[in-house]
C-alpha atoms as a PDB file:
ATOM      1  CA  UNK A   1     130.175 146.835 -95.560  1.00  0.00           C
ATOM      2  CA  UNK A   2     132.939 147.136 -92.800  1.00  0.00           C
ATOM      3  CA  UNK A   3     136.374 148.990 -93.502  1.00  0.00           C
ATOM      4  CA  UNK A   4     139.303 147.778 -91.472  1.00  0.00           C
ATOM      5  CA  UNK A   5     141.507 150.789 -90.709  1.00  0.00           C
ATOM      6  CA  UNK A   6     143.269 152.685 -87.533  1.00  0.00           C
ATOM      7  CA  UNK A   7     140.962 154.310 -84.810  1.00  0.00           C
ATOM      8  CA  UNK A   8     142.298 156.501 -82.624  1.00  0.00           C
ATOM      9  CA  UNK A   9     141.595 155.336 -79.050  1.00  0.00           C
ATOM     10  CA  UNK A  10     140.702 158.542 -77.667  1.00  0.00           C
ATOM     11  CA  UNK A  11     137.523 158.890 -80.106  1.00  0.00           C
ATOM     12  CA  UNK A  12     136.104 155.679 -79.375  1.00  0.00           C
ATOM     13  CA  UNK A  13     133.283 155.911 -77.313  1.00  0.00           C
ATOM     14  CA  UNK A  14     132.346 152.679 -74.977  1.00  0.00           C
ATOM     15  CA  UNK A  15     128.796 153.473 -73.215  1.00  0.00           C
ATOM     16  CA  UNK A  16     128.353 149.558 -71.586  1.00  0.00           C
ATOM     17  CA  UNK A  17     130.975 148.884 -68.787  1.00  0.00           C
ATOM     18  CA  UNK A  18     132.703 146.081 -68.991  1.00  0.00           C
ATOM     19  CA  UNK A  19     135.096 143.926 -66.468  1.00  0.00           C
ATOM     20  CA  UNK A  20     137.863 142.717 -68.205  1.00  0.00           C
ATOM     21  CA  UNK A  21     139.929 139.526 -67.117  1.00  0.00           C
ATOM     22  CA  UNK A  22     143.345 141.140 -66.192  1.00  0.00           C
ATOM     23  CA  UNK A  23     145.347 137.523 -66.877  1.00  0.00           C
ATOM     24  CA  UNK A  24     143.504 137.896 -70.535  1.00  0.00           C
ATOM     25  CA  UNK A  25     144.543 141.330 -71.208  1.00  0.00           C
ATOM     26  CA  UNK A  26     148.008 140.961 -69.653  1.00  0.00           C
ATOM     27  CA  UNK A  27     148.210 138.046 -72.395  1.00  0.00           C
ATOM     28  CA  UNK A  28     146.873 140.011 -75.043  1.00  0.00           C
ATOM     29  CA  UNK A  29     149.623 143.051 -74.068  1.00  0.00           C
ATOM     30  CA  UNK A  30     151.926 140.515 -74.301  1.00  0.00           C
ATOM     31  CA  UNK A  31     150.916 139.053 -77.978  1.00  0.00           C
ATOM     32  CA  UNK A  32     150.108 142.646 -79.276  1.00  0.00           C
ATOM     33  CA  UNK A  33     153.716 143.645 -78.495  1.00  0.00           C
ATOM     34  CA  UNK A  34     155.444 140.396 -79.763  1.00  0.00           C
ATOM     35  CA  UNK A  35     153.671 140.306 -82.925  1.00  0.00           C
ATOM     36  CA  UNK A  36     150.874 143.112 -83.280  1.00  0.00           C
ATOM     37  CA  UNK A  37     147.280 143.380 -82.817  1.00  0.00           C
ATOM     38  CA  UNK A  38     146.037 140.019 -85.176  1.00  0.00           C
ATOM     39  CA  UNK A  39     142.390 141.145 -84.728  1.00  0.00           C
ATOM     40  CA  UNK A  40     140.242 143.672 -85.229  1.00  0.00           C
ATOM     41  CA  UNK A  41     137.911 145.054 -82.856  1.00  0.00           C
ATOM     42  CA  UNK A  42     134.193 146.040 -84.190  1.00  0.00           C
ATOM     43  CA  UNK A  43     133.000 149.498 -84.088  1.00  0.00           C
ATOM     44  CA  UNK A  44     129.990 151.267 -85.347  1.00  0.00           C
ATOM     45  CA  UNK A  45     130.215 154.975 -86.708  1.00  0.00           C
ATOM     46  CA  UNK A  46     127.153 156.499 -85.769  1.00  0.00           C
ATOM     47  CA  UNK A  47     127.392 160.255 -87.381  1.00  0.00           C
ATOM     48  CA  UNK A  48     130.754 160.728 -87.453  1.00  0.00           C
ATOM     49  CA  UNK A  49     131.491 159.274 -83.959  1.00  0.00           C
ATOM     50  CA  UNK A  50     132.879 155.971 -83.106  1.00  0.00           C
ATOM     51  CA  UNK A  51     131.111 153.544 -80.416  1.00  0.00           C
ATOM     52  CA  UNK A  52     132.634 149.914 -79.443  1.00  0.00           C
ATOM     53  CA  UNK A  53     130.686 147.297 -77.692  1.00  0.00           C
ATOM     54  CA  UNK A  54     133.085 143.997 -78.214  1.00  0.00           C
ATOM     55  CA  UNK A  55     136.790 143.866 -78.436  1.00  0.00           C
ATOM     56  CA  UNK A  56     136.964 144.469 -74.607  1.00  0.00           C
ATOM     57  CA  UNK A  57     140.147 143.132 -73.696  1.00  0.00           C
ATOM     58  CA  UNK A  58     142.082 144.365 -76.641  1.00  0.00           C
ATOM     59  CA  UNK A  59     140.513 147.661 -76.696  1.00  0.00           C
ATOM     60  CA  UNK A  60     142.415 147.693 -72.688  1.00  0.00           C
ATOM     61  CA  UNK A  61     145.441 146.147 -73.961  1.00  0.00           C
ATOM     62  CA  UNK A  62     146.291 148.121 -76.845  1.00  0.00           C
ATOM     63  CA  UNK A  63     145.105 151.346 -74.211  1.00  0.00           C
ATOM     64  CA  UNK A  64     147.924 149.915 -71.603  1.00  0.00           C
ATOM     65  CA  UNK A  65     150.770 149.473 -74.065  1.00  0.00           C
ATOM     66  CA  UNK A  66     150.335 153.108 -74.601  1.00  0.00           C
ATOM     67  CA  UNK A  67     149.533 152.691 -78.121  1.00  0.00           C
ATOM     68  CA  UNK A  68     147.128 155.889 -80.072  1.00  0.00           C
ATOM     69  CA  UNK A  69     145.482 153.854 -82.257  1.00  0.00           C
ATOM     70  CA  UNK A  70     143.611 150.229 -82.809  1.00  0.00           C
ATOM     71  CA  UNK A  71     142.759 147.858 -85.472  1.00  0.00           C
ATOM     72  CA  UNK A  72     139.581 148.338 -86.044  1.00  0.00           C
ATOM     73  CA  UNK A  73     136.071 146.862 -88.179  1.00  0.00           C
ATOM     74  CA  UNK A  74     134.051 150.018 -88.823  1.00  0.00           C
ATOM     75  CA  UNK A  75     130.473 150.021 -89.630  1.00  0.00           C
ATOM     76  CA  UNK A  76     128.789 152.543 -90.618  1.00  0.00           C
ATOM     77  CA  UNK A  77     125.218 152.643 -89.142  1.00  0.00           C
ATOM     78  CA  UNK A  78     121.909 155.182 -88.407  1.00  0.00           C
ATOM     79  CA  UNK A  79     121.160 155.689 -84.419  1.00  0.00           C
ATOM     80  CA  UNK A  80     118.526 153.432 -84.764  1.00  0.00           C
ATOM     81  CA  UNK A  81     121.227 150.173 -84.498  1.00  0.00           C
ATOM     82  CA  UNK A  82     123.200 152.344 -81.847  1.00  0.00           C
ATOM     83  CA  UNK A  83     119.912 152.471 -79.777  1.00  0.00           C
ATOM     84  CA  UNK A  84     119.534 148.733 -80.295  1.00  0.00           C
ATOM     85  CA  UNK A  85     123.002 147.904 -78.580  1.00  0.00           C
ATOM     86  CA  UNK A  86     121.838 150.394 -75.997  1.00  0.00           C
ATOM     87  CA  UNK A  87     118.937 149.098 -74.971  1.00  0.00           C
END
């Protein structure tokens, strides 16, 4: 089961580079300011330590607008799923 709660940026860990659409995270910047972040992004928790691999664009957003934290969908899950998304 996933718990929605505040992840620090700085301790997520994002291993698969991504290029982001700038117009789509200047418009998410935008939104997240007016009226907050309405989404969460996923993460796993893989002993103790936090990996995304979706949420791309708000993940950069929330990371521009200076902000310490993010909305986020944590799983809880053995290194055998992390190695799965790695592969």
């Amino acid at each position: 089961m996933a718990k929605v709660q505040e992840i620090p940026l700085n301790q997520i860990k994002r291993p698969l580079p991504r290029i982001n659409d700038p117009q789509k995270v200047r418009a998410l910047m935008e939104s997240i300011a007016e009226i907050g972040q309405q989404e969460p992004i996923d993460i796993l928790e893989v002993d103790g330590q936090y990996y995304g691999f979706s949420g791309c664009h708000r993940y950069e957003a929330c990371q521009r607008l200076g902000q310490e934290t993010i909305l986020a969908r944590v799983r809880k899950a053995p290194r055998s799923v992390l190695k799965m998304h790695l592969a």
